[in-house]
C-alpha atoms as a PDB file:
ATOM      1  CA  UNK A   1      91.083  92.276 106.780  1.00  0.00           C
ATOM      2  CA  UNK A   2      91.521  96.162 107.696  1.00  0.00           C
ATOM      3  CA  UNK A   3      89.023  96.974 104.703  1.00  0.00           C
ATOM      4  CA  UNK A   4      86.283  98.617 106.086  1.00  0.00           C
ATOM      5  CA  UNK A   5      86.107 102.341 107.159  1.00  0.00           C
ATOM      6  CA  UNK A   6      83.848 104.085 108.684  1.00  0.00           C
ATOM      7  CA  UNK A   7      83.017 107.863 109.042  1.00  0.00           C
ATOM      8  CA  UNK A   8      83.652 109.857 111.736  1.00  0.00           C
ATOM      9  CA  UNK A   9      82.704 113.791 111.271  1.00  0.00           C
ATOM     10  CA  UNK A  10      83.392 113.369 107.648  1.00  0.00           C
ATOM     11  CA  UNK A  11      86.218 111.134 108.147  1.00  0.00           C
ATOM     12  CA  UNK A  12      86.882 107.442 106.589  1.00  0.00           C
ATOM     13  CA  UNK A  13      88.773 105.974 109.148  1.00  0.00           C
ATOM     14  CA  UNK A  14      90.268 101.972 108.272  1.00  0.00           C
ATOM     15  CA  UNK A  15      89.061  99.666 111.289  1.00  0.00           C
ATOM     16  CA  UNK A  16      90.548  96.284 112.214  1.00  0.00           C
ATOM     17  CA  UNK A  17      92.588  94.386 114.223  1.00  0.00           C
ATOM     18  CA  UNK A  18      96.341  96.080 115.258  1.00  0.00           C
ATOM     19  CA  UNK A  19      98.112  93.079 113.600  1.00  0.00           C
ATOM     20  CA  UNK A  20      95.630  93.646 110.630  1.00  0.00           C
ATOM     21  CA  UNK A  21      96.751  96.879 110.241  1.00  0.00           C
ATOM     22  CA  UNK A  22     100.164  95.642 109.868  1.00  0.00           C
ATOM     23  CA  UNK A  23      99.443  93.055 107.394  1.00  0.00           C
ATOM     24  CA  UNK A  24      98.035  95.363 105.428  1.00  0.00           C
ATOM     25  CA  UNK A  25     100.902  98.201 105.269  1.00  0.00           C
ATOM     26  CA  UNK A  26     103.068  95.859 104.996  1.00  0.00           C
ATOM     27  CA  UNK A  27     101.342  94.609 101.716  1.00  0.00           C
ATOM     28  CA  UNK A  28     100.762  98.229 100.162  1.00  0.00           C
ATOM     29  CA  UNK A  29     104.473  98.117 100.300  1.00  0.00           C
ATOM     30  CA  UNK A  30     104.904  94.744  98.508  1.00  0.00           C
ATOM     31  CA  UNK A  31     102.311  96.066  95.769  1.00  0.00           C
ATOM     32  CA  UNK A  32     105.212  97.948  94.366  1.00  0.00           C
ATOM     33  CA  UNK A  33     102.623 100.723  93.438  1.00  0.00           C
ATOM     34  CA  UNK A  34     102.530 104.256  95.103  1.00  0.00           C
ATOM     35  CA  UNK A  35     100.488 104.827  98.365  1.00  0.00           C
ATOM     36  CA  UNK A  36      99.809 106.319 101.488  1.00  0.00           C
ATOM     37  CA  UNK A  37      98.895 105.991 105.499  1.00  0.00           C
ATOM     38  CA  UNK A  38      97.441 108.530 107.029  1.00  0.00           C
ATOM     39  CA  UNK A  39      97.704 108.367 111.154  1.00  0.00           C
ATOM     40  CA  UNK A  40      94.312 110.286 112.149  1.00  0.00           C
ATOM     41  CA  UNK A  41      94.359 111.306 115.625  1.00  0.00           C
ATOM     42  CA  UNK A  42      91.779 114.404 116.697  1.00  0.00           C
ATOM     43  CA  UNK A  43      93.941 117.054 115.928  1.00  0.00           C
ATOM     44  CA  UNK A  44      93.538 115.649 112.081  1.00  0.00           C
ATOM     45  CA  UNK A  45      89.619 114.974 112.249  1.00  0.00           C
ATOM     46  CA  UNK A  46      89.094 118.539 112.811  1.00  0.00           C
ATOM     47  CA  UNK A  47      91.405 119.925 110.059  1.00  0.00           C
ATOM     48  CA  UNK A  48      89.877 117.114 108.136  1.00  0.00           C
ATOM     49  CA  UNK A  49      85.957 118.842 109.320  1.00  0.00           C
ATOM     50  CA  UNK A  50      87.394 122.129 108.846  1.00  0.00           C
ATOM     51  CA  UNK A  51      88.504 121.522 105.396  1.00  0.00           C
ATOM     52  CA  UNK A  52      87.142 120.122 102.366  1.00  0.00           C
ATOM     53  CA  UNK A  53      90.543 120.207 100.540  1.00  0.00           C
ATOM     54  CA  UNK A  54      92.151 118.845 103.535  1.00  0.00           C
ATOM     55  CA  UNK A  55      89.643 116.159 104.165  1.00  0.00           C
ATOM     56  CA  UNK A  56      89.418 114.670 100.276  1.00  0.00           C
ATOM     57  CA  UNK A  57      93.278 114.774 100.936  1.00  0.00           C
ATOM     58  CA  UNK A  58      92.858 112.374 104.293  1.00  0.00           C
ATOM     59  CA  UNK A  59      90.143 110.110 102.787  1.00  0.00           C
ATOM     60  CA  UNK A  60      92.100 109.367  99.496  1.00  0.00           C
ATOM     61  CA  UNK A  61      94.610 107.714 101.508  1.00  0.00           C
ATOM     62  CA  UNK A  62      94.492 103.622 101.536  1.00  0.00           C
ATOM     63  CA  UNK A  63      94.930 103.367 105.059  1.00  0.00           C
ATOM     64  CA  UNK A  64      94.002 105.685 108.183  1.00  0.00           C
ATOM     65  CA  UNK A  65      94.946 104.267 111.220  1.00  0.00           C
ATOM     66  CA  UNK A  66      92.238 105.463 114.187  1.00  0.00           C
ATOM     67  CA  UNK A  67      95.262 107.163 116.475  1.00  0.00           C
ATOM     68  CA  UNK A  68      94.385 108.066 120.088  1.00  0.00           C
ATOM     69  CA  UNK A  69      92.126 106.885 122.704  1.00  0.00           C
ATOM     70  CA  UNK A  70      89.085 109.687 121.245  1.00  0.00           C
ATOM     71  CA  UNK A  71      89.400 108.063 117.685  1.00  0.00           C
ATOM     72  CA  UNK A  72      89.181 103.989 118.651  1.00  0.00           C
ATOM     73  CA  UNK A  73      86.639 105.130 121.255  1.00  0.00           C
ATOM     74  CA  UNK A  74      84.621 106.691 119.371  1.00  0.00           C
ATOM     75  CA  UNK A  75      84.485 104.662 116.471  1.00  0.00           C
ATOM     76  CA  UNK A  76      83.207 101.499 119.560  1.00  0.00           C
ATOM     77  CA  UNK A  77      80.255 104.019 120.496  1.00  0.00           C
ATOM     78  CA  UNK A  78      79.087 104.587 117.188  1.00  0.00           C
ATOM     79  CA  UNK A  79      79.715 101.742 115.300  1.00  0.00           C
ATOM     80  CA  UNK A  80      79.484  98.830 118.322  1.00  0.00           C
ATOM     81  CA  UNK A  81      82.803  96.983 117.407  1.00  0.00           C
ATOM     82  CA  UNK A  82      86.254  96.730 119.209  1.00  0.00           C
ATOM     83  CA  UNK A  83      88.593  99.067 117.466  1.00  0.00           C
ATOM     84  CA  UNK A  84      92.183  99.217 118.888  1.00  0.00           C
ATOM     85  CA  UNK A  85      93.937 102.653 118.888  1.00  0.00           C
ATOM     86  CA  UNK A  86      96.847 102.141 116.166  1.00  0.00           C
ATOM     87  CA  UNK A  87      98.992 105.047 117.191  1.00  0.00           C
ATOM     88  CA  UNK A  88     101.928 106.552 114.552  1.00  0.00           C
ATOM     89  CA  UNK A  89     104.567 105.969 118.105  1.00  0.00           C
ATOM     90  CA  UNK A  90     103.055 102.064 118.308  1.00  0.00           C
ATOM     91  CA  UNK A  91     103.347 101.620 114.321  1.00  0.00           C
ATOM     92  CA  UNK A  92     106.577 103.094 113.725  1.00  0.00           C
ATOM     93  CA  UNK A  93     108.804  99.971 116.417  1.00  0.00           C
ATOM     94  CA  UNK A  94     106.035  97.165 115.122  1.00  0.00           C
ATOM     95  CA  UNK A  95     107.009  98.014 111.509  1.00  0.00           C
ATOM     96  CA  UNK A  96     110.718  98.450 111.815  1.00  0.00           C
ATOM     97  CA  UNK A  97     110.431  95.043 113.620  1.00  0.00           C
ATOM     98  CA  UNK A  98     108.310  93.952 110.268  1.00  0.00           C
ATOM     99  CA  UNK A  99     110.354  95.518 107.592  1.00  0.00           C
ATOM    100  CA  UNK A 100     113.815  94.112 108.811  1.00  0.00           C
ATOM    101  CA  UNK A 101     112.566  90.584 109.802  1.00  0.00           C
ATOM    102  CA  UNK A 102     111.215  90.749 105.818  1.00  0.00           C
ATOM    103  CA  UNK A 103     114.611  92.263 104.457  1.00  0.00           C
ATOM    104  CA  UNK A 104     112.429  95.444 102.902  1.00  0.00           C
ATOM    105  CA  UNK A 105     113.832  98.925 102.868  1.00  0.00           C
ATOM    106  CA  UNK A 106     113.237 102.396 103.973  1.00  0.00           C
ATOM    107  CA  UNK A 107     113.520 105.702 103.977  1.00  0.00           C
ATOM    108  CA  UNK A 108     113.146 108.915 106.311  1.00  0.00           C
ATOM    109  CA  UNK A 109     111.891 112.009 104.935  1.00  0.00           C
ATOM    110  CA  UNK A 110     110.881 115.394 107.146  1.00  0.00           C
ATOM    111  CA  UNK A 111     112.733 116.387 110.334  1.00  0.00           C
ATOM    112  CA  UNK A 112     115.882 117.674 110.945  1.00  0.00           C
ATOM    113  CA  UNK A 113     118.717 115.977 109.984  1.00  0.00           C
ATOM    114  CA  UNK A 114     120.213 115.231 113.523  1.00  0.00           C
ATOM    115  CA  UNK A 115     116.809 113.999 114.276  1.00  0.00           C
ATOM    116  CA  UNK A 116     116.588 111.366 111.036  1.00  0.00           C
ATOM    117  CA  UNK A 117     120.331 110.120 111.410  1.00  0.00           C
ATOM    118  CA  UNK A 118     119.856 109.874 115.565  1.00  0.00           C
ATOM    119  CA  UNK A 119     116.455 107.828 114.514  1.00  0.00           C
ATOM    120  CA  UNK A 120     118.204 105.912 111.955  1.00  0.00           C
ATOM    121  CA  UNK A 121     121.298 104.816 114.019  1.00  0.00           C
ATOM    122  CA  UNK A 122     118.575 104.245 117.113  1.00  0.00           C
ATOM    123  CA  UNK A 123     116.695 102.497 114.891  1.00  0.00           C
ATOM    124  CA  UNK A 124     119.321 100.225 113.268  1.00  0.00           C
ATOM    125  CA  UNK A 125     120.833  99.351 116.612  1.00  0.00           C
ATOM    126  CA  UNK A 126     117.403  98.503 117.585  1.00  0.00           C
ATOM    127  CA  UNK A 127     116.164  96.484 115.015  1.00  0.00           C
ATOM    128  CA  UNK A 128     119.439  93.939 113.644  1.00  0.00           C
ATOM    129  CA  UNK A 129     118.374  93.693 109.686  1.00  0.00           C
ATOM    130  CA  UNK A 130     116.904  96.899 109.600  1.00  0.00           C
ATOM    131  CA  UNK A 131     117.637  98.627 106.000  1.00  0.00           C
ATOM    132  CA  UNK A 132     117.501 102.454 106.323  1.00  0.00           C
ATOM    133  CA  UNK A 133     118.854 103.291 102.683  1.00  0.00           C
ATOM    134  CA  UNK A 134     118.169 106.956 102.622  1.00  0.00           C
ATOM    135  CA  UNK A 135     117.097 110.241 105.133  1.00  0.00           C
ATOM    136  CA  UNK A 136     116.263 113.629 103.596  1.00  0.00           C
ATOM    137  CA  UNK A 137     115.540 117.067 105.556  1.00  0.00           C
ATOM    138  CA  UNK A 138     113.872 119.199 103.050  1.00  0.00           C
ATOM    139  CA  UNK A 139     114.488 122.819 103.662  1.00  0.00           C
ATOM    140  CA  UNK A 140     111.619 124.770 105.897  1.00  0.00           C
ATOM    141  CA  UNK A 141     109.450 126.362 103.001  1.00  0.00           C
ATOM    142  CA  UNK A 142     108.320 125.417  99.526  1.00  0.00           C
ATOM    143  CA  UNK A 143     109.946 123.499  97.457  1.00  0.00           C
ATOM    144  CA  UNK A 144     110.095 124.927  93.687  1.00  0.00           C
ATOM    145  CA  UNK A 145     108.729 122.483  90.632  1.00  0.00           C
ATOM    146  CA  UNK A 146     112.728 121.508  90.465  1.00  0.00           C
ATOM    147  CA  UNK A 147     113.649 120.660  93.976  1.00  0.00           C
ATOM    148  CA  UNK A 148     110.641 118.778  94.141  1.00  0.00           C
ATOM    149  CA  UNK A 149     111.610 116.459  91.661  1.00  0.00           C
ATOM    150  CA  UNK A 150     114.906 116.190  92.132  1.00  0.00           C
ATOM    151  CA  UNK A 151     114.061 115.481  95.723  1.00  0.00           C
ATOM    152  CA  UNK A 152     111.425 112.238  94.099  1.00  0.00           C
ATOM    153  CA  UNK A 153     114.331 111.585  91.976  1.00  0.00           C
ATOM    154  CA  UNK A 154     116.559 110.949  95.084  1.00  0.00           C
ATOM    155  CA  UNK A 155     114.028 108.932  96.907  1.00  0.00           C
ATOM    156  CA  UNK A 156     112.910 106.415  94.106  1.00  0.00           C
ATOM    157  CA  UNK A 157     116.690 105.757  93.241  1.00  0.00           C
ATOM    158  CA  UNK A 158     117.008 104.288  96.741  1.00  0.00           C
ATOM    159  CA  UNK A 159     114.070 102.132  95.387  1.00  0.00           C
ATOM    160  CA  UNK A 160     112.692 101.946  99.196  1.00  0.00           C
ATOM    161  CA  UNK A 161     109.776  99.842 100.140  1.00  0.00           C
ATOM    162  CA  UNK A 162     108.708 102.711 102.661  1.00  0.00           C
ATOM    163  CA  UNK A 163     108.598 105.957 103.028  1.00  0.00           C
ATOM    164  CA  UNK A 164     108.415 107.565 106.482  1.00  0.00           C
ATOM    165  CA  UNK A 165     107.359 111.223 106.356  1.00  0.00           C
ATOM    166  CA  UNK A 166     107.647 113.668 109.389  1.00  0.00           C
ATOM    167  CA  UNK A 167     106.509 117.029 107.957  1.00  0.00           C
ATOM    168  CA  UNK A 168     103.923 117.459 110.899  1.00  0.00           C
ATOM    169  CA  UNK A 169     100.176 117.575 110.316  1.00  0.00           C
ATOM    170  CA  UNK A 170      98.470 118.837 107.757  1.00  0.00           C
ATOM    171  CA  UNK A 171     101.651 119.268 105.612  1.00  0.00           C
ATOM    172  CA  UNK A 172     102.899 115.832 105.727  1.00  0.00           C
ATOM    173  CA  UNK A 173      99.662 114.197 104.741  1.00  0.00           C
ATOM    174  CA  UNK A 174      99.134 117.066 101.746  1.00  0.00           C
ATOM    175  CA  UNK A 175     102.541 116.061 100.794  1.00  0.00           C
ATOM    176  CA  UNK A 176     101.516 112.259 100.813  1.00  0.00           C
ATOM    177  CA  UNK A 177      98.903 112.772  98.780  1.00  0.00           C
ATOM    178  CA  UNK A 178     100.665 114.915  95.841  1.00  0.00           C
ATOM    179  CA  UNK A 179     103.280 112.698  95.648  1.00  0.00           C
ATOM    180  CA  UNK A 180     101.179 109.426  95.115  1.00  0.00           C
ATOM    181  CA  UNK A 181     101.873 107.782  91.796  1.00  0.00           C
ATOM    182  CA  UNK A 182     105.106 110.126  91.757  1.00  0.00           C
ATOM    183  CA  UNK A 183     106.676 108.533  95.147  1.00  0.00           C
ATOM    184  CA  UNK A 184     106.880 104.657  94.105  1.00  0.00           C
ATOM    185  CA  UNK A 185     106.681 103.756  97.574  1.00  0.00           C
ATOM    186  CA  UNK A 186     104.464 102.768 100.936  1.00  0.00           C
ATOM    187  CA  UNK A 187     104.251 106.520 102.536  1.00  0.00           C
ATOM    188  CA  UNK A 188     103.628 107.117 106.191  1.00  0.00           C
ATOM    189  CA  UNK A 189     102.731 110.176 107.795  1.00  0.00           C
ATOM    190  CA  UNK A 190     104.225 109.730 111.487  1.00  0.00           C
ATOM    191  CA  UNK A 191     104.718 113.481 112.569  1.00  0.00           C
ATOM    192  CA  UNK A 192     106.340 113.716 115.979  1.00  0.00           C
ATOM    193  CA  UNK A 193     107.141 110.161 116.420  1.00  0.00           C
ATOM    194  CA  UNK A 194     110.624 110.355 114.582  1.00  0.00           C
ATOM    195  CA  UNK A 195     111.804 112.596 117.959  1.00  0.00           C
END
């Protein structure tokens, strides 16, 4: 079930079935343990190659979804099996549907705030049942040691099953990966899908 990964230029990338994919999210979730998804499309691989930091950041992530017609591709030329792309704009609607058919909760975190209160009234309207219990913009620079965690404070006291991050790539998925075991949470990295 959407355990196996295999490399592509330095990359572990998850491989499975779409509806495997969300199984398994929706499970890391469930855990009640801190984790994160990583959406790799090419622009990522190459960061990944062009990085070592960057990449060790990528492959500690429990999930990487192969995003984009290159990744999936490529991953059925070199490793002869079927591999669906599982895009970040495909995952987002699947698990909104998931999370408020299962009564779990969530959060937004990146963007603008006009963009995470238009995507969380969208998303609501959308999806009946749908629990958005928190959005956060955090302000364009870095955070100091105290913003940080009082930003960690506010998302864990909305106790949210998952957290959806749009901080853009690489800075979202760096951010996933410091705030594992801080963020007690499912995090997704989805970028530009929350416009």
């Amino acid at each position: 079930m959407c355990n196996d990964k295999v490399k592509l230029i330095g990359t572990s990338i998850t491989v499975g079935r779409y509806s495997e994919f969300i199984e398994k999210i929706v499970k890391l979730s469930q855990i009640n343990n801190s984790s994160y998804v990583c959406v790799c499309n090419v622009h990522m691989l190459i960061e990944s190659h062009d990085s070592k930091e960057f990449s060790g950041v990528v492959n500690g992530a429990d999930i990487v979804t192969p995003d984009g017609k290159p990744v999936s591709k490529s991953i059925e030329w070199l490793y002869k099996v079927d591999q669906p792309r599982v895009a970040g704009m495909d995952l987002i609607e699947t698990l909104f549907m998931e999370i408020s058919k299962k009564g779990l909760k969530v959060f937004l975190y990146g963007s603008t705030n006009d963009v995470l209160e238009k995507m969380a009234n969208k998303a609501c309207k959308q999806f009946p049942g749908l629990n958005v219990v928190g959005i956060l913009s955090p302000p364009f620079r870095q955070l100091s040691v105290d913003e940080d965690r009082h930003e960690i404070d506010i998302i864990n006291r909305h106790n949210p099953d998952f957290v959806f991050v749009a901080l853009g790539c690489p800075k979202q998925e760096r951010w996933m990966a410091e705030h594992k075991d801080k963020v007690d949470s499912c995090m997704i990295g989805l970028g530009g899908a929350f416009p």
